[in-house]
N, C-alpha and C. Protein backbone atom coordinates (compact mmCIF):
# COMPACT_ATOMS: atom_id res chain seq x y z
N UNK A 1 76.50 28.89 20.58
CA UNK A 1 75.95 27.54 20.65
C UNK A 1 74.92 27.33 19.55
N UNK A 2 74.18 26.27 19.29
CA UNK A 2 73.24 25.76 18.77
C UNK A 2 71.77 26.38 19.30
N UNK A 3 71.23 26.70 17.73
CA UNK A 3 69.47 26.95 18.34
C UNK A 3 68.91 25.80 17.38
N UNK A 4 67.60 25.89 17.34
CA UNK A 4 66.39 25.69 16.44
C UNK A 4 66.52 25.89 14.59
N UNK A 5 66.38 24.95 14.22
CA UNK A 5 66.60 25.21 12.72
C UNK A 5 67.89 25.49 12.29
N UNK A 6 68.84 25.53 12.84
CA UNK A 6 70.05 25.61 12.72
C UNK A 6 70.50 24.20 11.24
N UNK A 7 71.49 24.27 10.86
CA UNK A 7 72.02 23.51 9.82
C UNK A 7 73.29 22.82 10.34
N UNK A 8 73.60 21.58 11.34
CA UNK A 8 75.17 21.29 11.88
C UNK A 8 75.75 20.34 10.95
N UNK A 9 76.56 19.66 11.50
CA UNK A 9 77.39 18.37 10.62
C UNK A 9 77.85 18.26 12.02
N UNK A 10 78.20 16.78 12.29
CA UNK A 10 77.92 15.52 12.46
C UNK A 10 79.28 14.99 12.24
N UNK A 11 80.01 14.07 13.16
CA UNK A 11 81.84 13.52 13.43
C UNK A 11 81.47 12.47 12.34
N UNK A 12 80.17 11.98 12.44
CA UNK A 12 80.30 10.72 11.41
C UNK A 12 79.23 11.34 10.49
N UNK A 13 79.29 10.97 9.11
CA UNK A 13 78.24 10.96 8.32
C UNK A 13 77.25 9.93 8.52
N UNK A 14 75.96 10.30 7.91
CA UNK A 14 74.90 9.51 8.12
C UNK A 14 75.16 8.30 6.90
N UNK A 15 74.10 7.25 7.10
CA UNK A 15 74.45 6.22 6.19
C UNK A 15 74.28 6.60 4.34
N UNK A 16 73.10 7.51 4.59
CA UNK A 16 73.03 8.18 3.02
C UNK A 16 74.26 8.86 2.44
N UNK A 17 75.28 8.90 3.03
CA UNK A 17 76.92 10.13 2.53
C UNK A 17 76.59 11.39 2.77
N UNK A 18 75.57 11.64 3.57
CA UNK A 18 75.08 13.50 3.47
C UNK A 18 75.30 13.66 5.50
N UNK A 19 76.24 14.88 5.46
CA UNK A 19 76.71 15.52 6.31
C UNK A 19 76.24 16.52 7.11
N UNK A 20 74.89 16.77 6.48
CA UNK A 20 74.47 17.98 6.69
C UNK A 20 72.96 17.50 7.79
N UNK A 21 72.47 18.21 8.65
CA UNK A 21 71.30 17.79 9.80
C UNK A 21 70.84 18.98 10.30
N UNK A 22 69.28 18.74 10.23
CA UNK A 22 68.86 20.61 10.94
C UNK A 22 68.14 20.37 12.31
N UNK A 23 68.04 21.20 13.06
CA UNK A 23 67.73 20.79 14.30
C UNK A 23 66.25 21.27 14.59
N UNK A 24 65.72 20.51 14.89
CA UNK A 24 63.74 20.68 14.34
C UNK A 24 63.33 20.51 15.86
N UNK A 25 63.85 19.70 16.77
CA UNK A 25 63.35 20.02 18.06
C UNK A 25 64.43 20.29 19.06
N UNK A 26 63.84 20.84 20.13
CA UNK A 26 65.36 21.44 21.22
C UNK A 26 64.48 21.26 22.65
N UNK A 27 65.12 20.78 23.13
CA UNK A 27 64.86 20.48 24.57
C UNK A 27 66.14 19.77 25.29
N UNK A 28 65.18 18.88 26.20
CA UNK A 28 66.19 18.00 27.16
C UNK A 28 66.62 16.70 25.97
N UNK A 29 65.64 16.62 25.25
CA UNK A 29 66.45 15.80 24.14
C UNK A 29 66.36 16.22 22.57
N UNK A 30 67.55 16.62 21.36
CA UNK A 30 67.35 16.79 20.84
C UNK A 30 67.35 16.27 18.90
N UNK A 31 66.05 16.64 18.77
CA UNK A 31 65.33 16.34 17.30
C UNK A 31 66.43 16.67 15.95
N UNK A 32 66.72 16.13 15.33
CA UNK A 32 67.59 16.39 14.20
C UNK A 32 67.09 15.57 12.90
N UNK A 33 66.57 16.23 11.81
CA UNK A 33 66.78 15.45 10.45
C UNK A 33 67.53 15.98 9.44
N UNK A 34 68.25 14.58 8.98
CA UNK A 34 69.29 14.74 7.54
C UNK A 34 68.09 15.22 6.45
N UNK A 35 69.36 15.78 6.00
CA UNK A 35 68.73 17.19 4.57
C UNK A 35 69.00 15.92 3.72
N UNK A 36 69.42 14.85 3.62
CA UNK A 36 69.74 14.21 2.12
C UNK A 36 68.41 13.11 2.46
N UNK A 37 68.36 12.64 3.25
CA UNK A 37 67.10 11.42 3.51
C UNK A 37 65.79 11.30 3.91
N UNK A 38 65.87 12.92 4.60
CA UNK A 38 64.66 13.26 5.26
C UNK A 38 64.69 12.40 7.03
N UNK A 39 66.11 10.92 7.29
CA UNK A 39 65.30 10.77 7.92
C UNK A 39 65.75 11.49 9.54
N UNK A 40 65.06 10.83 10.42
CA UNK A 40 64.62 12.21 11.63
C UNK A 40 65.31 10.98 13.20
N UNK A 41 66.13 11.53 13.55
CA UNK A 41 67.05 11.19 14.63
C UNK A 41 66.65 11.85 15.82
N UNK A 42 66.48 10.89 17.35
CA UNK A 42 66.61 12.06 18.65
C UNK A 42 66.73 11.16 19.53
N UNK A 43 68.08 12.67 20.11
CA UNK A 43 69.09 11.85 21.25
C UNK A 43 69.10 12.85 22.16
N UNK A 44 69.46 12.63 23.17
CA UNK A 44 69.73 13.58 24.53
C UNK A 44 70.83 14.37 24.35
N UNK A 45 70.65 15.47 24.70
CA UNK A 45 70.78 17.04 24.98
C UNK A 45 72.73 16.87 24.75
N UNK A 46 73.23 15.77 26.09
CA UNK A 46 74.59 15.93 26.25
C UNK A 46 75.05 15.04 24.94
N UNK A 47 74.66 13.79 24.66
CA UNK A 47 75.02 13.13 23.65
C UNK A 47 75.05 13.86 22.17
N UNK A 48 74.04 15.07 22.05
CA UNK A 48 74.35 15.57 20.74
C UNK A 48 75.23 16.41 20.40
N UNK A 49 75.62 17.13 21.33
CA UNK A 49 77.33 18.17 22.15
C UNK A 49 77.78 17.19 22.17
N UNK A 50 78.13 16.11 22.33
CA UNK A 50 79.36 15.18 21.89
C UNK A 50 79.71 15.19 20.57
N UNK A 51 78.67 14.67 19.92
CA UNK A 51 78.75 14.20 18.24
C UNK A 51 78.85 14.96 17.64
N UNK A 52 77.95 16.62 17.83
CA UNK A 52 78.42 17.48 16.67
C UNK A 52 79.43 17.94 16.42
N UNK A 53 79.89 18.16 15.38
CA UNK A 53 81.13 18.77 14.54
C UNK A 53 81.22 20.45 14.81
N UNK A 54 80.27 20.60 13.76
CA UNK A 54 79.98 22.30 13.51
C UNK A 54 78.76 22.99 13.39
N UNK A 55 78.48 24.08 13.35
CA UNK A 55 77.41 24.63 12.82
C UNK A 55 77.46 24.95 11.40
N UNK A 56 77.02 25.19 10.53
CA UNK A 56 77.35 25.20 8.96
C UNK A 56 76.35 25.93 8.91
N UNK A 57 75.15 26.35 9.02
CA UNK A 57 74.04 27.95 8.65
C UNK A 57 73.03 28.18 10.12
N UNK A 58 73.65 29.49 10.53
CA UNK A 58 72.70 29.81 11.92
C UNK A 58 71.34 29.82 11.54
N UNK A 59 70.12 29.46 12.01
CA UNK A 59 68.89 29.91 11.11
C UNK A 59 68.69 31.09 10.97
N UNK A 60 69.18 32.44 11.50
CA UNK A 60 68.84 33.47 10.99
C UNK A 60 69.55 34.23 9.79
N UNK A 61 70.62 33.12 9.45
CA UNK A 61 71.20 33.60 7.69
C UNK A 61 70.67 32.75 7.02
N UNK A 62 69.30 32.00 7.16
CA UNK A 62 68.28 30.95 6.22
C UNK A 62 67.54 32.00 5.59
C-alpha cells in the first residue's frame, strides 16, 4: 500500500500536465501535492484509493 512521502500518479492528470503527487499528510484524510505546481490537494482516505493509479517511488528508494 501507500505510506508518507511516497511519489503516486493519479487516473487523471492535474491541470498543470504533471502526473506525478507526493503524499505529505496521512490520516483519515489524505494530503497530496503535485511535484510540477507545488499545488497541495486533500481528500478522504477512501476517495484517494479510488483515484490513485500507482505508486511510482516508495519513500524509502528517495
Amino acid at each position: 500500500m501507500f505510506d508518507l512521502n511516497d511519489i503516486v500518479e493519479m487516473k487523471k492528470p492535474h491541470a498543470c500536465k504533471t502526473n506525478r503527487w507526493q503524499i505529505i499528510r496521512m490520516g483519515a484524510d489524505i494530503k497530496i501535492k503535485c511535484l510540477g505546481c507545488e499545488h497541495i490537494v486533500m481528500m478522504p482516505r477512501r476517495e484517494f484509493t479510488k483515484k490513485m493509479k500507482k505508486i511510482l517511488v516508495k519513500a524509502e528508494e528517495q
